[in-house]
C-alpha atoms as a PDB file:
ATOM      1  CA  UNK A   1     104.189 102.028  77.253  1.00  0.00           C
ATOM      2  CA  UNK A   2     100.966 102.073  78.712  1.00  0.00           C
ATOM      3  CA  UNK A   3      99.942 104.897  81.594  1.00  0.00           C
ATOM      4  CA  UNK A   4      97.130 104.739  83.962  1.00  0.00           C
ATOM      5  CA  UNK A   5      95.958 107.602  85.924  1.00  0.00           C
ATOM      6  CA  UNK A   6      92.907 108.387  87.870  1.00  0.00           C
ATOM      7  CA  UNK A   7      90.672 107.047  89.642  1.00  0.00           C
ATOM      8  CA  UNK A   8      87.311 105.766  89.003  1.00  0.00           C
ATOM      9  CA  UNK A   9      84.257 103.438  90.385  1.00  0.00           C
ATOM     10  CA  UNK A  10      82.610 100.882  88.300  1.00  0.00           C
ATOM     11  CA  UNK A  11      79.813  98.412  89.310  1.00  0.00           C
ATOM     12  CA  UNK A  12      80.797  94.569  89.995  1.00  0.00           C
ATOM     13  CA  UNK A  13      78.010  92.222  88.714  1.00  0.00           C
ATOM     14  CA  UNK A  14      76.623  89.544  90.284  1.00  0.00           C
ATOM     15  CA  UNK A  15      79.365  87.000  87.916  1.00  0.00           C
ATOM     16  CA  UNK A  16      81.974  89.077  89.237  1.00  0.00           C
ATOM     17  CA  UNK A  17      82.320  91.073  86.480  1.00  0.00           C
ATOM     18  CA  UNK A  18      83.382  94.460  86.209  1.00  0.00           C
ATOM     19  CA  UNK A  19      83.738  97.251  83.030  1.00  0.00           C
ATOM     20  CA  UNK A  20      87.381  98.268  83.018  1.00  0.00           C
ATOM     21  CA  UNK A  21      87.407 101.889  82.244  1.00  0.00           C
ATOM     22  CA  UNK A  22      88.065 103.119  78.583  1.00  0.00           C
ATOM     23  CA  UNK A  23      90.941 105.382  79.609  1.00  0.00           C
ATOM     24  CA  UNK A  24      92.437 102.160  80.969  1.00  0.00           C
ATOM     25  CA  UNK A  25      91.358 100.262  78.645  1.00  0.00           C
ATOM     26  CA  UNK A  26      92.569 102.823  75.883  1.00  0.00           C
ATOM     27  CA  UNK A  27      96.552 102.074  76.737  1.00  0.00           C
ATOM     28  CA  UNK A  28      96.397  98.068  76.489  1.00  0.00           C
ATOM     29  CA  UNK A  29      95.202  97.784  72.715  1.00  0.00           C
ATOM     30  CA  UNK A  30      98.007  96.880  70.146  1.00  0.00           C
ATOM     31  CA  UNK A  31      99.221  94.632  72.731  1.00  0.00           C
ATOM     32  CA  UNK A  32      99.386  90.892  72.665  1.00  0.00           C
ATOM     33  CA  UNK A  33      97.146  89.703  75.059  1.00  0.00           C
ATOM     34  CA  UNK A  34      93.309  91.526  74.666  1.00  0.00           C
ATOM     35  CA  UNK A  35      92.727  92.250  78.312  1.00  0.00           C
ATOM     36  CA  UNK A  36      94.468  92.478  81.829  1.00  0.00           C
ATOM     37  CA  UNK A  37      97.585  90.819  83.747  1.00  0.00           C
ATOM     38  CA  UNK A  38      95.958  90.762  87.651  1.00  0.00           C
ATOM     39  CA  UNK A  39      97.648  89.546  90.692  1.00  0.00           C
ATOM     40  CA  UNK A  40      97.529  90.354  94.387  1.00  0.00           C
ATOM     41  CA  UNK A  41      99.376  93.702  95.243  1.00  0.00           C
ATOM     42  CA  UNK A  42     102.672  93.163  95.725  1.00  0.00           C
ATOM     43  CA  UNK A  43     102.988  94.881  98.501  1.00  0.00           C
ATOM     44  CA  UNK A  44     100.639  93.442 100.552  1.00  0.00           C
ATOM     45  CA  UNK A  45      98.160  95.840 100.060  1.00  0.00           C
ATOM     46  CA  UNK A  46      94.288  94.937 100.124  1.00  0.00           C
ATOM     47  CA  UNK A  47      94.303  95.674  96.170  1.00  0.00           C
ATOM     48  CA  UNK A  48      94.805  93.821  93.300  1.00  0.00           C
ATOM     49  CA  UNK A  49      97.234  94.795  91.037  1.00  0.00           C
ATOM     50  CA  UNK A  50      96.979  95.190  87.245  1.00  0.00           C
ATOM     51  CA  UNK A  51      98.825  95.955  84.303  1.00  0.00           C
ATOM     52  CA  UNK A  52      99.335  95.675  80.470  1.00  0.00           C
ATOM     53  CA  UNK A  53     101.100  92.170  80.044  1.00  0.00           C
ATOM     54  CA  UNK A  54     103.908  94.081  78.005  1.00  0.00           C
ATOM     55  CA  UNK A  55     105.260  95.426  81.462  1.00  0.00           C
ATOM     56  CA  UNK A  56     104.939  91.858  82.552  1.00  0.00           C
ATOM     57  CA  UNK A  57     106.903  90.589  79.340  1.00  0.00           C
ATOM     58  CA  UNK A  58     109.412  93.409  80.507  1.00  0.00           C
ATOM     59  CA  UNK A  59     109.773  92.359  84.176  1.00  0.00           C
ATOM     60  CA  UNK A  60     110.213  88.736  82.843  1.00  0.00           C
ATOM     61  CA  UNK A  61     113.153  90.013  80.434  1.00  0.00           C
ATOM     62  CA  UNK A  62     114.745  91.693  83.495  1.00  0.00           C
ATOM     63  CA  UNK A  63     114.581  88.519  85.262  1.00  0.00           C
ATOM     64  CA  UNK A  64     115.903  86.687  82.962  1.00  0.00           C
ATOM     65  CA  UNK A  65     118.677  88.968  82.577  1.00  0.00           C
ATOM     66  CA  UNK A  66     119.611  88.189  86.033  1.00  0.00           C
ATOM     67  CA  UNK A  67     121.476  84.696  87.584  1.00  0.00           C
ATOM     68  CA  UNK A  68     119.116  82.143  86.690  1.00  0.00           C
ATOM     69  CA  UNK A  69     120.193  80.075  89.978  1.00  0.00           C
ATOM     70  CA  UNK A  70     119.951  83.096  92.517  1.00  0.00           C
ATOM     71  CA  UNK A  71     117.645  81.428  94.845  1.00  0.00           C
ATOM     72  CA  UNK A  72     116.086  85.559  95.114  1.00  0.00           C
ATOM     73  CA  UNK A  73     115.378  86.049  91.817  1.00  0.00           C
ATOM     74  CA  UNK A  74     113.809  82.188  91.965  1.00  0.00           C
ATOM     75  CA  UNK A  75     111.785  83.111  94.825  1.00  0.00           C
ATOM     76  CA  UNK A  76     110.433  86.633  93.415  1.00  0.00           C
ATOM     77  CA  UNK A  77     109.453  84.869  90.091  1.00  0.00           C
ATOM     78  CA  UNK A  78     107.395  82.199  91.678  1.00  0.00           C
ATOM     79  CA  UNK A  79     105.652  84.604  94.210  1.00  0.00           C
ATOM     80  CA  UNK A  80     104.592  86.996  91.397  1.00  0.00           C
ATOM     81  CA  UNK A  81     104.397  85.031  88.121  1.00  0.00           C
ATOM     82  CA  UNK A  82     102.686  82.102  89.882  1.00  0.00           C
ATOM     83  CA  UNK A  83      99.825  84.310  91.073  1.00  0.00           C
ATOM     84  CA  UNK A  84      99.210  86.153  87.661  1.00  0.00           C
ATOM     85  CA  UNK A  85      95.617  85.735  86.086  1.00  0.00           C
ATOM     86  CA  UNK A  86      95.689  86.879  82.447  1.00  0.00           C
ATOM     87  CA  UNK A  87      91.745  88.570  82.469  1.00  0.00           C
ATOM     88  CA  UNK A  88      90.609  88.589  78.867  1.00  0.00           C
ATOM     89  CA  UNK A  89      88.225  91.485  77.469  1.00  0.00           C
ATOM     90  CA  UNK A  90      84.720  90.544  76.709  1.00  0.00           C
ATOM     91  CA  UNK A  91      82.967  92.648  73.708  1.00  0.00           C
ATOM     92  CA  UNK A  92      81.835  95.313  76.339  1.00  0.00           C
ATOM     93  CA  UNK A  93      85.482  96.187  77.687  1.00  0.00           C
ATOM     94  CA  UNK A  94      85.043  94.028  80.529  1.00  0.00           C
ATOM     95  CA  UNK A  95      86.720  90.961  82.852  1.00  0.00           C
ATOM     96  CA  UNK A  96      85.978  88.572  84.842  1.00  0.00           C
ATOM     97  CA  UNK A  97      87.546  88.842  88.201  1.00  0.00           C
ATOM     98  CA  UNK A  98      88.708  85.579  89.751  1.00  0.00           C
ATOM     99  CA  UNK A  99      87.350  84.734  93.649  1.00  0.00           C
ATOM    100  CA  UNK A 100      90.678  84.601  95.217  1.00  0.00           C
ATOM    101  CA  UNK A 101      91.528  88.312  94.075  1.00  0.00           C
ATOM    102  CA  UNK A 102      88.398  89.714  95.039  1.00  0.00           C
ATOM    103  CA  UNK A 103      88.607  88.225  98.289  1.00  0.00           C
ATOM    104  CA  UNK A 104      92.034  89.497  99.063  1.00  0.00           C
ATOM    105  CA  UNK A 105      90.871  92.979  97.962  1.00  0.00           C
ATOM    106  CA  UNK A 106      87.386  92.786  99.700  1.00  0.00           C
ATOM    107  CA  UNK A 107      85.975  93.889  96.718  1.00  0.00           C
ATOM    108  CA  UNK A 108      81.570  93.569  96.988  1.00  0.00           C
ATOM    109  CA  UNK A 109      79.316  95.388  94.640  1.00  0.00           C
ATOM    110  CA  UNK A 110      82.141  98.278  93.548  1.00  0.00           C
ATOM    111  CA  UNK A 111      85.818  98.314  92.293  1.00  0.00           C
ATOM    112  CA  UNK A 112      87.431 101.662  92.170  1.00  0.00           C
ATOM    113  CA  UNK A 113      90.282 101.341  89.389  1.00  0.00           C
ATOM    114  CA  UNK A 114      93.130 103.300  90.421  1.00  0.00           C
ATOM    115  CA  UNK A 115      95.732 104.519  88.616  1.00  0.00           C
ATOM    116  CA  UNK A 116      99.909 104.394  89.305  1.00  0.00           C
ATOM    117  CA  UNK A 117     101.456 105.198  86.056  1.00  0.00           C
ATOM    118  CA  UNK A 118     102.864 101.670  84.563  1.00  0.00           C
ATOM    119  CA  UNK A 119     100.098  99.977  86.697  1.00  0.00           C
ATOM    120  CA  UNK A 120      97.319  99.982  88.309  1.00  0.00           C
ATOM    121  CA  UNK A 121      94.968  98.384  91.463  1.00  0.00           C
ATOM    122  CA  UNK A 122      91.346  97.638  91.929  1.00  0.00           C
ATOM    123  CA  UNK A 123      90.047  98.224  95.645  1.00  0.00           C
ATOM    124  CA  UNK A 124      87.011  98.155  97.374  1.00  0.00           C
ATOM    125  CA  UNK A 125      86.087 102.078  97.464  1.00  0.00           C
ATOM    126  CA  UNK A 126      86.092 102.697 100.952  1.00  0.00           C
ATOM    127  CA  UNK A 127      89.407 100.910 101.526  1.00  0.00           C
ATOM    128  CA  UNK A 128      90.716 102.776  98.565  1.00  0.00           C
ATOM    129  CA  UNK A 129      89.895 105.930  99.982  1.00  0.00           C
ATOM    130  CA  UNK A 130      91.568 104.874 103.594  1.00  0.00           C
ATOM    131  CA  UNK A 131      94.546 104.148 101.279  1.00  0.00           C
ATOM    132  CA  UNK A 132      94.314 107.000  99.363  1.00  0.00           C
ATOM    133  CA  UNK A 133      94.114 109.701 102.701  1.00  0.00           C
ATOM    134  CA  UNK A 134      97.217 107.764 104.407  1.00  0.00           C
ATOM    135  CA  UNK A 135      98.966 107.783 100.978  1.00  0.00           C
ATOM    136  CA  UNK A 136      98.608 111.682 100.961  1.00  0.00           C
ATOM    137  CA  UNK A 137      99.802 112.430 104.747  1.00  0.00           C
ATOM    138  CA  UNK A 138     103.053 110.803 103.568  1.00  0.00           C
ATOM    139  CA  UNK A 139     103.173 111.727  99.806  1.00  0.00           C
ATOM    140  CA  UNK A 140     105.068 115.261 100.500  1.00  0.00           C
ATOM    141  CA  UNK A 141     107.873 113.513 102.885  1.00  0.00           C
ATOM    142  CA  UNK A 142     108.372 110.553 100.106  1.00  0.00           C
ATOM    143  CA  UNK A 143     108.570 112.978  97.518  1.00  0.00           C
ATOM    144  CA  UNK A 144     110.891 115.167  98.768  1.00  0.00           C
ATOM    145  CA  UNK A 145     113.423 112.515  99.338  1.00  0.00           C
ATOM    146  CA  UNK A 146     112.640 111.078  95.421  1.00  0.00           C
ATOM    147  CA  UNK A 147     115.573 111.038  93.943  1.00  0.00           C
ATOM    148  CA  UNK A 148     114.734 111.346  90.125  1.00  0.00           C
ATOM    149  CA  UNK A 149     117.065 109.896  87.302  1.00  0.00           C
ATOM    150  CA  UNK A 150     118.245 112.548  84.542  1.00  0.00           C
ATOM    151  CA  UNK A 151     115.952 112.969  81.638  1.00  0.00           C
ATOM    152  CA  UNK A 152     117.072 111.017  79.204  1.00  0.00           C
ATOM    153  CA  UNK A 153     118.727 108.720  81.601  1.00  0.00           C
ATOM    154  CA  UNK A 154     122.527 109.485  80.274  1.00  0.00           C
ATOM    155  CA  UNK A 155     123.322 111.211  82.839  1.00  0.00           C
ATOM    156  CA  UNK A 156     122.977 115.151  81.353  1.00  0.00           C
ATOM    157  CA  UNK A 157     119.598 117.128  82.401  1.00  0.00           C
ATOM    158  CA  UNK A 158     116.918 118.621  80.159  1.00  0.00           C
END
């Protein structure tokens, strides 16, 4: 399973292209598609979100564990699948981000790649960092009220 972590700046050309760091980078090879899963943030955040299209294949298996005529599930599928731009890899480790997403995220000149374990989001720095300071006033509160599966996930501890 891939992990991204960190944080880092990288310049957007003039195409709209942008290197995607090698520690992100690093997690997607072996997989089957050569690049990047993008879509808007699902939570309505001025980001866009990314991610290794295994966790997509994943999400889709969980889906498609569920009732296939639950208007919910329906409605989740087509509001995240729909808006998923597979962003291939050039030779230098870079994509090609599409117009809409960049507009959304407000992205001009710099995208700061920020990492969120199974994902991660590409913001305009600034933004990020306005993010980023809210994020942390809150972090302790959220954190303290986590509560974390066993290890292992059968129900014993360490």
């Amino acid at each position: 399973m891939a992990l991204f972590t960190g944080h880092i700046v990288n310049k957007v050309d003039k195409k709209g292209r942008v290197s995607v760091p090698a520690h992100f980078r690093a997690p997607l090879a072996g997989q089957s598609f050569h690049g990047i899963a993008a879509y808007p943030s699902p939570d309505g955040a001025a980001a866009i979100e990314g991610a290794g299209i295994e966790m997509l294949e994943r999400l889709s298996q969980r889906f498609s564990n569920a009732n296939p005529f639950s208007p919910e599930f329906r409605n989740a599928r087509l509001a995240l699948f729909s808006n998923v731009d597979q962003l291939p890899f050039d030779g230098e480790g870079r994509i090609m981000l599409p117009p809409r997403l960049v507009e959304k995220a407000g992205i001009d000149g710099q995208a700061a790649f920020v990492g969120l374990g199974d994902t991660f989001q590409i913001w305009e720095p600034a933004t990020f960092e306005v993010a980023r300071e809210s994020a942390m006033e809150r972090a302790f509160e959220e954190l303290a009220s986590l509560e974390l599966p066993p290890v292992g996930g059968n129900g014993e501890g360490a």
